[in-house]
PDB file of N, CA and C in Angstrom:
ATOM      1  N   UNK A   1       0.839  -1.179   0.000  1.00  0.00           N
ATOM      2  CA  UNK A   1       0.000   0.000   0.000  1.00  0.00           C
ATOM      3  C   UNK A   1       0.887   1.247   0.000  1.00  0.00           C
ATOM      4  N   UNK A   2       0.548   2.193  -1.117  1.00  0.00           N
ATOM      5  CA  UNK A   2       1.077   3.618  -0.647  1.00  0.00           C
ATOM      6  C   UNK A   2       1.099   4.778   0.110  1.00  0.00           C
ATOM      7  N   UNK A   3       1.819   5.089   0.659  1.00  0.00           N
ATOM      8  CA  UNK A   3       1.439   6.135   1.819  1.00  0.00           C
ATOM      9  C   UNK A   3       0.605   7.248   1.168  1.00  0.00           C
ATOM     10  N   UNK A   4       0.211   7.972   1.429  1.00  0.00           N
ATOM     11  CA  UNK A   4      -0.284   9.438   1.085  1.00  0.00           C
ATOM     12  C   UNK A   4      -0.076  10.148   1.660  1.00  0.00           C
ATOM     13  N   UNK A   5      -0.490  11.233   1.928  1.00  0.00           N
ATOM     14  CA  UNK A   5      -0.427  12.722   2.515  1.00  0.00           C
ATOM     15  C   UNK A   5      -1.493  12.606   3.906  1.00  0.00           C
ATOM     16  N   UNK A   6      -2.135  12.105   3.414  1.00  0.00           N
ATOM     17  CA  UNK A   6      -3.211  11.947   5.015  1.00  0.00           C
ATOM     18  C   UNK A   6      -2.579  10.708   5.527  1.00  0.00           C
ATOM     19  N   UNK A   7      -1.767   9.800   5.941  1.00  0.00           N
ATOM     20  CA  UNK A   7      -1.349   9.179   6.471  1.00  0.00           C
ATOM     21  C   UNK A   7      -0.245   9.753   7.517  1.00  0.00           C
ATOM     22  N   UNK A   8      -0.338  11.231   7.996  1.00  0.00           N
ATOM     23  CA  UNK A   8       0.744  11.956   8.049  1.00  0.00           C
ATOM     24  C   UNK A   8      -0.015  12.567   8.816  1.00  0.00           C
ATOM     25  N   UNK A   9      -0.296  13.138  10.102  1.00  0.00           N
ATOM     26  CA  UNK A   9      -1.556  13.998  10.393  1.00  0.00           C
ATOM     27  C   UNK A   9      -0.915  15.241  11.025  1.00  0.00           C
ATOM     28  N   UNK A  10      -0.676  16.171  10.488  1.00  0.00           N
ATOM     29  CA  UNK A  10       0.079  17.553  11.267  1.00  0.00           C
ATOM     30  C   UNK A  10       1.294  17.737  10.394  1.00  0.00           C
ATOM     31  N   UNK A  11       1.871  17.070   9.272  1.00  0.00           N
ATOM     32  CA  UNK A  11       2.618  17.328   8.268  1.00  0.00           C
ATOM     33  C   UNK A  11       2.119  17.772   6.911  1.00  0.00           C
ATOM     34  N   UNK A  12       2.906  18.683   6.529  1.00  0.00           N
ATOM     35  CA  UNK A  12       2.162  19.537   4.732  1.00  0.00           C
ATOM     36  C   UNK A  12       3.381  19.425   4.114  1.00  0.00           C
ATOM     37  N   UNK A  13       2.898  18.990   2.275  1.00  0.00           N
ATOM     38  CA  UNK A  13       4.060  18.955   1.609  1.00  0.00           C
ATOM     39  C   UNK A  13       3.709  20.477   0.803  1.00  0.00           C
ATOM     40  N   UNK A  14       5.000  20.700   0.660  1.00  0.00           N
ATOM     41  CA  UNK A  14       4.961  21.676   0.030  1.00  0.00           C
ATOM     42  C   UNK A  14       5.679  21.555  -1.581  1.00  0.00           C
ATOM     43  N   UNK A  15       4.687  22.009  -2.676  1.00  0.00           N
ATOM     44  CA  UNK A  15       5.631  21.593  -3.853  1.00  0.00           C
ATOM     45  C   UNK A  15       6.437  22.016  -4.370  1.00  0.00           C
ATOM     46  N   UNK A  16       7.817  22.187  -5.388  1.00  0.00           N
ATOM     47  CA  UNK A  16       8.450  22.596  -5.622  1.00  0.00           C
ATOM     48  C   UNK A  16       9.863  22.564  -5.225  1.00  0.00           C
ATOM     49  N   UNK A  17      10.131  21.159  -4.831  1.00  0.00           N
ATOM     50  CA  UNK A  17      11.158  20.455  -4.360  1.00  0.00           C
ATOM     51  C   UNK A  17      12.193  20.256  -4.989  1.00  0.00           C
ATOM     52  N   UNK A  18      11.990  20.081  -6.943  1.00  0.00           N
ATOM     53  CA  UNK A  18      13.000  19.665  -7.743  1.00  0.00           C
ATOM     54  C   UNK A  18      13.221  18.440  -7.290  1.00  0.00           C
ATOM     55  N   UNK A  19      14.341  17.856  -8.359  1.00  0.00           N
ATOM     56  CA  UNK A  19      15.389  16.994  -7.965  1.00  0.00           C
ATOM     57  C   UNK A  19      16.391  16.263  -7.344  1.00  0.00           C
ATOM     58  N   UNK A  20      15.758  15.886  -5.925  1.00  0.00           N
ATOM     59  CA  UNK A  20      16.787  15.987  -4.547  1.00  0.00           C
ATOM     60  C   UNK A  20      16.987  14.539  -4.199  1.00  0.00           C
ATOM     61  N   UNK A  21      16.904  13.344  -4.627  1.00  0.00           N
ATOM     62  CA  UNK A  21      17.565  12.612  -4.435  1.00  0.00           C
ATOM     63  C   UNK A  21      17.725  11.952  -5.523  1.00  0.00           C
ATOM     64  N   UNK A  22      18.738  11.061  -6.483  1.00  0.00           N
ATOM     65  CA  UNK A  22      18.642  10.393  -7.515  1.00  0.00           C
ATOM     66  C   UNK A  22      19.549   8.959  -7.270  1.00  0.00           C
ATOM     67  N   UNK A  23      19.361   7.902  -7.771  1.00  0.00           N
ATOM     68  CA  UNK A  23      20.368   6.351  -7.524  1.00  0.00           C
ATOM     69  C   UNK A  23      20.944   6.123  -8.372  1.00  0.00           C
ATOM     70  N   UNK A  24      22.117   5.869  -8.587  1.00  0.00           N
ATOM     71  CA  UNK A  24      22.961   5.612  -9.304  1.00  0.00           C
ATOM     72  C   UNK A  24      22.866   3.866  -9.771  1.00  0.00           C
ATOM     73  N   UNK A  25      22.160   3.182 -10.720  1.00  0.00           N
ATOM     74  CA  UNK A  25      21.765   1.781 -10.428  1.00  0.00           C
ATOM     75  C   UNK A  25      23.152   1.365 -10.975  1.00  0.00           C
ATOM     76  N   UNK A  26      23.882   1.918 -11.625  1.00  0.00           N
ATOM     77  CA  UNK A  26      25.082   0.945 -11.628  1.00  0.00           C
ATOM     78  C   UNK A  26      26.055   0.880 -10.063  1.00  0.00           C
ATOM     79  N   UNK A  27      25.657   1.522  -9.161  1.00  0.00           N
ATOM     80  CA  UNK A  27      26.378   1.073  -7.701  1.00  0.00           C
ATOM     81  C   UNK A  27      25.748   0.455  -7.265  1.00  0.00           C
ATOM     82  N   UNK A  28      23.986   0.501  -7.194  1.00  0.00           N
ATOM     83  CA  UNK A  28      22.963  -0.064  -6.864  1.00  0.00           C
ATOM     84  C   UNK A  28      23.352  -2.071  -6.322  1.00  0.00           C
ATOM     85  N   UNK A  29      23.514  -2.096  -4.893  1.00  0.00           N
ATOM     86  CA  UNK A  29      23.388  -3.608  -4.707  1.00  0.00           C
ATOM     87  C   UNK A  29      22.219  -4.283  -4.359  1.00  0.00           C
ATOM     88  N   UNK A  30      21.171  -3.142  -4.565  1.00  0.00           N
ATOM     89  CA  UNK A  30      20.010  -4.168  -4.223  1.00  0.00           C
ATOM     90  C   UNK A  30      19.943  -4.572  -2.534  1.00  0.00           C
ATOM     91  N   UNK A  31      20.523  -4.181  -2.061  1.00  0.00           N
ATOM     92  CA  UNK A  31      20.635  -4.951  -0.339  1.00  0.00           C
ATOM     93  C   UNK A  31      18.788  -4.270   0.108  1.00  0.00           C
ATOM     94  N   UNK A  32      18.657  -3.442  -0.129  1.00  0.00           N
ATOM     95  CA  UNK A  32      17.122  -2.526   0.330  1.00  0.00           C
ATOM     96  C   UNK A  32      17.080  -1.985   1.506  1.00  0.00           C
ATOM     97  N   UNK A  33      18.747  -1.512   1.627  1.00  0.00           N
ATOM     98  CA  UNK A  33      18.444  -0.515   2.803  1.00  0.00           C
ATOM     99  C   UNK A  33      17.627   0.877   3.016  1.00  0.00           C
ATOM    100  N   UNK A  34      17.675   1.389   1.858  1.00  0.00           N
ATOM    101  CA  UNK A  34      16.953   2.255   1.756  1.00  0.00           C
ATOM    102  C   UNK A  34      15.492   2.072   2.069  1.00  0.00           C
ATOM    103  N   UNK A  35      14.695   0.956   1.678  1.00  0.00           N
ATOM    104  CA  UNK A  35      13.576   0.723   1.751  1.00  0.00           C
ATOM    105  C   UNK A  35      13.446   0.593   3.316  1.00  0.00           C
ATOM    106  N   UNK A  36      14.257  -0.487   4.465  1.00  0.00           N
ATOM    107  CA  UNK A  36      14.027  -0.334   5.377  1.00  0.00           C
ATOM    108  C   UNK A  36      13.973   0.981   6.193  1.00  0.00           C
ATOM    109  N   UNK A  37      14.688   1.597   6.015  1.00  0.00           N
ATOM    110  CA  UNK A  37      14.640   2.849   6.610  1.00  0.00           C
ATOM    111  C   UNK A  37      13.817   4.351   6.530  1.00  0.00           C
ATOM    112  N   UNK A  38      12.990   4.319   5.474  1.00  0.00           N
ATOM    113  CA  UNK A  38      11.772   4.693   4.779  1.00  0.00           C
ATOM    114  C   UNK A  38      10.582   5.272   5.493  1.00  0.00           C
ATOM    115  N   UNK A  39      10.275   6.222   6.173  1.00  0.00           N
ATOM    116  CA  UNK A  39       9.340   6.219   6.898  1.00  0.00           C
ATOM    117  C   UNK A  39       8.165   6.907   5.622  1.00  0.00           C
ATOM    118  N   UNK A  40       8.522   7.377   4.607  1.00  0.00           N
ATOM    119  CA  UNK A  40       7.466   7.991   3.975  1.00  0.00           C
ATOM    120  C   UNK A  40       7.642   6.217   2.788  1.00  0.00           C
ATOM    121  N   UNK A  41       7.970   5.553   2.716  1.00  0.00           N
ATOM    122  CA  UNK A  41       7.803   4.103   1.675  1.00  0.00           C
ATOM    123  C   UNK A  41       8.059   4.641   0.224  1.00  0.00           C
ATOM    124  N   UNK A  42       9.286   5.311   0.203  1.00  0.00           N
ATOM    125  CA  UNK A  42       9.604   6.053  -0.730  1.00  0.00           C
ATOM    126  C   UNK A  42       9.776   5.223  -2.049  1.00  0.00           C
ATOM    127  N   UNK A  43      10.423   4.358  -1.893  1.00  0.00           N
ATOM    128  CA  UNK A  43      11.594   2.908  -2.115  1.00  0.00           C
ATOM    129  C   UNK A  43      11.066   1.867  -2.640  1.00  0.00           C
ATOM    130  N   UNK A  44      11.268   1.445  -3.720  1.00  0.00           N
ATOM    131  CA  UNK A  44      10.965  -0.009  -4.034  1.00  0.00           C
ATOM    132  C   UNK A  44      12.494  -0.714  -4.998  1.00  0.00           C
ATOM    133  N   UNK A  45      12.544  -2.046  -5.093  1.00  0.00           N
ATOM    134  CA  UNK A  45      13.383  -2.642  -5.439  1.00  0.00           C
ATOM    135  C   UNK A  45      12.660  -3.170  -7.096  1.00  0.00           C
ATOM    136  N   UNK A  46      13.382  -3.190  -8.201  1.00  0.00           N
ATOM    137  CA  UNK A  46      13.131  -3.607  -9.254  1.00  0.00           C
ATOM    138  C   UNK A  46      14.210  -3.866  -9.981  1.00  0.00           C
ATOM    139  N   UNK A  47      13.957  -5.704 -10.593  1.00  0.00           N
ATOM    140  CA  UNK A  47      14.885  -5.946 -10.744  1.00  0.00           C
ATOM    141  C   UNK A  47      16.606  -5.895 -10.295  1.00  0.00           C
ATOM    142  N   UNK A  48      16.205  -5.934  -9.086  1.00  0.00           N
ATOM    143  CA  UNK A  48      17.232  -6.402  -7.826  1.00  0.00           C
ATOM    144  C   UNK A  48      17.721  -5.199  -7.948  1.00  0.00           C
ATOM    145  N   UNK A  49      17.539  -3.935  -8.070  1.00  0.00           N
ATOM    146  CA  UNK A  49      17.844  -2.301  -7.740  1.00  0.00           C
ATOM    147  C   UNK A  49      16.803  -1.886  -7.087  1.00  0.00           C
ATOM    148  N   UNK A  50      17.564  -0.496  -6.281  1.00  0.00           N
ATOM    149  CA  UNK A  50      16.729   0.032  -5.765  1.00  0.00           C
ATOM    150  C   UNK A  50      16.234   1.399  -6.515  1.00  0.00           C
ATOM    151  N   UNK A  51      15.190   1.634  -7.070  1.00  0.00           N
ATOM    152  CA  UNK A  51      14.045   2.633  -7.471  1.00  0.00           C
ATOM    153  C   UNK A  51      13.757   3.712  -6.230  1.00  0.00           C
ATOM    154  N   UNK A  52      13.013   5.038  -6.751  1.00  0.00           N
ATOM    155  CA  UNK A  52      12.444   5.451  -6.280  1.00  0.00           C
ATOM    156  C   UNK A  52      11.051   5.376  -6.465  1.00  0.00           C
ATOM    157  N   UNK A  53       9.924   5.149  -5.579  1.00  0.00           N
ATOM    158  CA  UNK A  53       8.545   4.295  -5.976  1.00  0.00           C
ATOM    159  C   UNK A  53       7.961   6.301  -6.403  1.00  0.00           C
ATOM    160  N   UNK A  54       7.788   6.842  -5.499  1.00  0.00           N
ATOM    161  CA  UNK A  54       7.400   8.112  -4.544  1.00  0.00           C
ATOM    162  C   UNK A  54       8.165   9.010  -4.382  1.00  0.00           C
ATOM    163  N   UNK A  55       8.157  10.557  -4.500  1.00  0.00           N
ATOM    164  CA  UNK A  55       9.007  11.694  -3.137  1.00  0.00           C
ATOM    165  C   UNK A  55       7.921  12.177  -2.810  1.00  0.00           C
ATOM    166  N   UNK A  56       6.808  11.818  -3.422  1.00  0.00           N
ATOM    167  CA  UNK A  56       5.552  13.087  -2.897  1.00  0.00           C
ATOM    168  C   UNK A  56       5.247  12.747  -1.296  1.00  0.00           C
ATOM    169  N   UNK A  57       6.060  11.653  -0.008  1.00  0.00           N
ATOM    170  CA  UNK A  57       5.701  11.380   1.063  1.00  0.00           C
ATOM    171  C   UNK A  57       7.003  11.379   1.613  1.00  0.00           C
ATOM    172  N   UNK A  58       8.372  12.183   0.674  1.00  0.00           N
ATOM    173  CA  UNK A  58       9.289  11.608   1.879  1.00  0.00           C
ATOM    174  C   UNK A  58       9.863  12.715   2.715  1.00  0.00           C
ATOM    175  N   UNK A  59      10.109  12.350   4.272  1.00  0.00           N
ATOM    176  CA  UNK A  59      10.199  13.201   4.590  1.00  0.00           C
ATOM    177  C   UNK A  59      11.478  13.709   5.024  1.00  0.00           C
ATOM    178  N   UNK A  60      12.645  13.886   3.497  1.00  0.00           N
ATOM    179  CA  UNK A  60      13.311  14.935   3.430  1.00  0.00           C
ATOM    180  C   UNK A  60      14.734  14.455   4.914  1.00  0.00           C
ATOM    181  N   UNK A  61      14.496  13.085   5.290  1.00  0.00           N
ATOM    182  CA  UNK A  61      15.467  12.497   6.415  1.00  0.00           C
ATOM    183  C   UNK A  61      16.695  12.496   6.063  1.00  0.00           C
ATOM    184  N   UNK A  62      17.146  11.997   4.948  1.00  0.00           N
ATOM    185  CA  UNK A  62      18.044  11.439   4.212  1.00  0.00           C
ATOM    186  C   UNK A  62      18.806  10.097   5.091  1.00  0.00           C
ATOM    187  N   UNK A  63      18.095   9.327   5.516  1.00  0.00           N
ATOM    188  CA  UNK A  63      18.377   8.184   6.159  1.00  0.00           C
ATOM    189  C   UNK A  63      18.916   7.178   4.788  1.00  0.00           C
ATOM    190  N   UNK A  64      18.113   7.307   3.870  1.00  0.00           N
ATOM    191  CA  UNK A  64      18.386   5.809   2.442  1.00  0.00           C
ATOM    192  C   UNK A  64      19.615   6.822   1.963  1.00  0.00           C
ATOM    193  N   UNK A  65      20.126   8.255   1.933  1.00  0.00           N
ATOM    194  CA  UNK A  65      21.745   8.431   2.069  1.00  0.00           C
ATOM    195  C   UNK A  65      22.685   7.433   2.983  1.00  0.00           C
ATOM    196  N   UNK A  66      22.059   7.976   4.293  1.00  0.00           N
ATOM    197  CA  UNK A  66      23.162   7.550   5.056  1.00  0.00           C
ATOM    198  C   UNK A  66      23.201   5.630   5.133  1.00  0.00           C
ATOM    199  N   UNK A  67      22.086   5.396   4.918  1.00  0.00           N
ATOM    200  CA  UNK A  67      22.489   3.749   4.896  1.00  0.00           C
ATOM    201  C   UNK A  67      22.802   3.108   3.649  1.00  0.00           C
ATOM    202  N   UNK A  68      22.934   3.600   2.757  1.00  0.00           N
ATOM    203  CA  UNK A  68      23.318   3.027   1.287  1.00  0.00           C
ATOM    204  C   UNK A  68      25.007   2.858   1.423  1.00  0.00           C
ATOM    205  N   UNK A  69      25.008   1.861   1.770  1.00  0.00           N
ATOM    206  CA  UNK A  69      27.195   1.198   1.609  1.00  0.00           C
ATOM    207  C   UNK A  69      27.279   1.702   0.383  1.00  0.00           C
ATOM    208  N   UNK A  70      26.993   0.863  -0.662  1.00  0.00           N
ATOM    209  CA  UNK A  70      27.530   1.350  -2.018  1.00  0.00           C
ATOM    210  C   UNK A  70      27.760   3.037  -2.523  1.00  0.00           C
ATOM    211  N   UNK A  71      27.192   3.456  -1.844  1.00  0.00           N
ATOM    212  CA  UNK A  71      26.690   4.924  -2.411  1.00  0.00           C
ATOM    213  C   UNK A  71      26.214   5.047  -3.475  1.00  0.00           C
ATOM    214  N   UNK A  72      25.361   4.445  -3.584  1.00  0.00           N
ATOM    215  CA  UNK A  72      24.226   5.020  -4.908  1.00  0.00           C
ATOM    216  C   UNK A  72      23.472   5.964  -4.886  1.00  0.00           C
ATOM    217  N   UNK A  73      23.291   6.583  -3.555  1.00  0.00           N
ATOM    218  CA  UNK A  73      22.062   7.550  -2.988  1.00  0.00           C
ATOM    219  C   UNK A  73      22.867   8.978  -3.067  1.00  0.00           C
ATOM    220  N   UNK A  74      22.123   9.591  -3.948  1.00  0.00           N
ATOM    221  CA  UNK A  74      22.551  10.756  -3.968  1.00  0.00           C
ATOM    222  C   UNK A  74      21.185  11.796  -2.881  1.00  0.00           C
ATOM    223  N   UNK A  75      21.598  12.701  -2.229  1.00  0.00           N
ATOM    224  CA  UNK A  75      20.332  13.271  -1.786  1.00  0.00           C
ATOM    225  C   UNK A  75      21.147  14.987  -0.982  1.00  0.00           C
ATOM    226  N   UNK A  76      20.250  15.456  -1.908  1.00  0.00           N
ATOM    227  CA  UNK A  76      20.680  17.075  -1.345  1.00  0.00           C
ATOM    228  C   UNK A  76      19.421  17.346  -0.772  1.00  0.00           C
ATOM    229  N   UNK A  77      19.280  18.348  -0.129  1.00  0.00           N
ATOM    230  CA  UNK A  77      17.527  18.745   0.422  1.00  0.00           C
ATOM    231  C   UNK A  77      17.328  19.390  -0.127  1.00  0.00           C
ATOM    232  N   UNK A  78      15.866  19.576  -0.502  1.00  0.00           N
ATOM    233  CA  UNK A  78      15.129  20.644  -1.552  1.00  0.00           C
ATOM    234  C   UNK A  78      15.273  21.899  -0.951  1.00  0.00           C
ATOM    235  N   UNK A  79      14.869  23.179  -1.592  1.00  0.00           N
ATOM    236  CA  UNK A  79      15.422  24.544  -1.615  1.00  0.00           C
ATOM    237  C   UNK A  79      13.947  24.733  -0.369  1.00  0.00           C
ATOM    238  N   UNK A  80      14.579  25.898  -0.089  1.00  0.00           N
ATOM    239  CA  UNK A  80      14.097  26.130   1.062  1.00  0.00           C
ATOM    240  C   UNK A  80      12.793  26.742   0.791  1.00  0.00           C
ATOM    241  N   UNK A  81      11.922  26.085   1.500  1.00  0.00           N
ATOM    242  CA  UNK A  81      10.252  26.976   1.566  1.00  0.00           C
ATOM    243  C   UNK A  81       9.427  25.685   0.824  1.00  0.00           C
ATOM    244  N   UNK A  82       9.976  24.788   0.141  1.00  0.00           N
ATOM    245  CA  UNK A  82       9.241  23.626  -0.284  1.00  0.00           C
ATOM    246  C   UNK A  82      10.153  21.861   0.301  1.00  0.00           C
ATOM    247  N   UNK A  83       8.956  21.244  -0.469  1.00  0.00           N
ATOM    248  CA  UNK A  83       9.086  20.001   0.517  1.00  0.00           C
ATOM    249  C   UNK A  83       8.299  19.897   2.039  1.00  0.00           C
ATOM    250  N   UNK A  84       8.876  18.973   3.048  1.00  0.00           N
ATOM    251  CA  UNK A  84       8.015  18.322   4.320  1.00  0.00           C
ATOM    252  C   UNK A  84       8.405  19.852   5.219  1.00  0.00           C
ATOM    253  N   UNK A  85       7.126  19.604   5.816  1.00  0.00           N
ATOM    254  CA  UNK A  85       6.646  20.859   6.870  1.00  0.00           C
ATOM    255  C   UNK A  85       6.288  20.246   7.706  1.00  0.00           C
ATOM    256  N   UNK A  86       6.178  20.352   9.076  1.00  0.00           N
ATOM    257  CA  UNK A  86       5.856  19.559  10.316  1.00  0.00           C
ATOM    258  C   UNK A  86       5.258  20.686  11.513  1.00  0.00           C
ATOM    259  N   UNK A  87       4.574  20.418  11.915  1.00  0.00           N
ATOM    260  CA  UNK A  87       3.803  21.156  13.216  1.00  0.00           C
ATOM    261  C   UNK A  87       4.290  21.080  14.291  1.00  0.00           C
ATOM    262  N   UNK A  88       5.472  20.142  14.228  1.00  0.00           N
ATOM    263  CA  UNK A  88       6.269  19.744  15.162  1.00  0.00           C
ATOM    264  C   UNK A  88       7.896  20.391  15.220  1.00  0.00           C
ATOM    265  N   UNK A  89       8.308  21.118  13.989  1.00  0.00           N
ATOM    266  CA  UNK A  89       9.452  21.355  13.936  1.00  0.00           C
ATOM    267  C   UNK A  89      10.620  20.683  13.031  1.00  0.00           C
TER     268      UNK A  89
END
């Protein structure tokens, strides 16, 4: 199942994010760390790589950076004033 935006209750996306994370599938090992670490289910595996399924739910952590060994995960944060908003900070 895909997350949505109401699965999120006190978070707003904001659009205009661009291009902020991309995978490199030739480093790509397929391990699916990225996917585990996923709180928006950004992530899917195809053909033993890892894809991006989604960004319209992610929230901008960069956790599938920091756990990707290979470094396939590229991820800068989107420009400021768009992307995840939180009521929380």
């Amino acid at each position: 199942m895909i997350k949505t935006h109401d699965d999120f209750p006190g978070v707003e996306w904001i659009d205009g994010t661009g291009d902020f994370i991309r995978v490199n599938s030739s480093k790509c090992t397929g391990c699916g760390n990225c996917m585990k670490v996923c709180l928006g289910d950004c992530w899917e595996i195809v053909d033993q790589k890892a894809q991006i399924k989604t960004l319209a739910t992610c929230m901008e952590c960069a956790s599938c950076w920091y756990v990707c060994d290979a470094g396939a995960v590229d991820f800068s944060w989107p420009k400021g004033g768009t992307g995840y908003r939180s009521d929380w900070g």
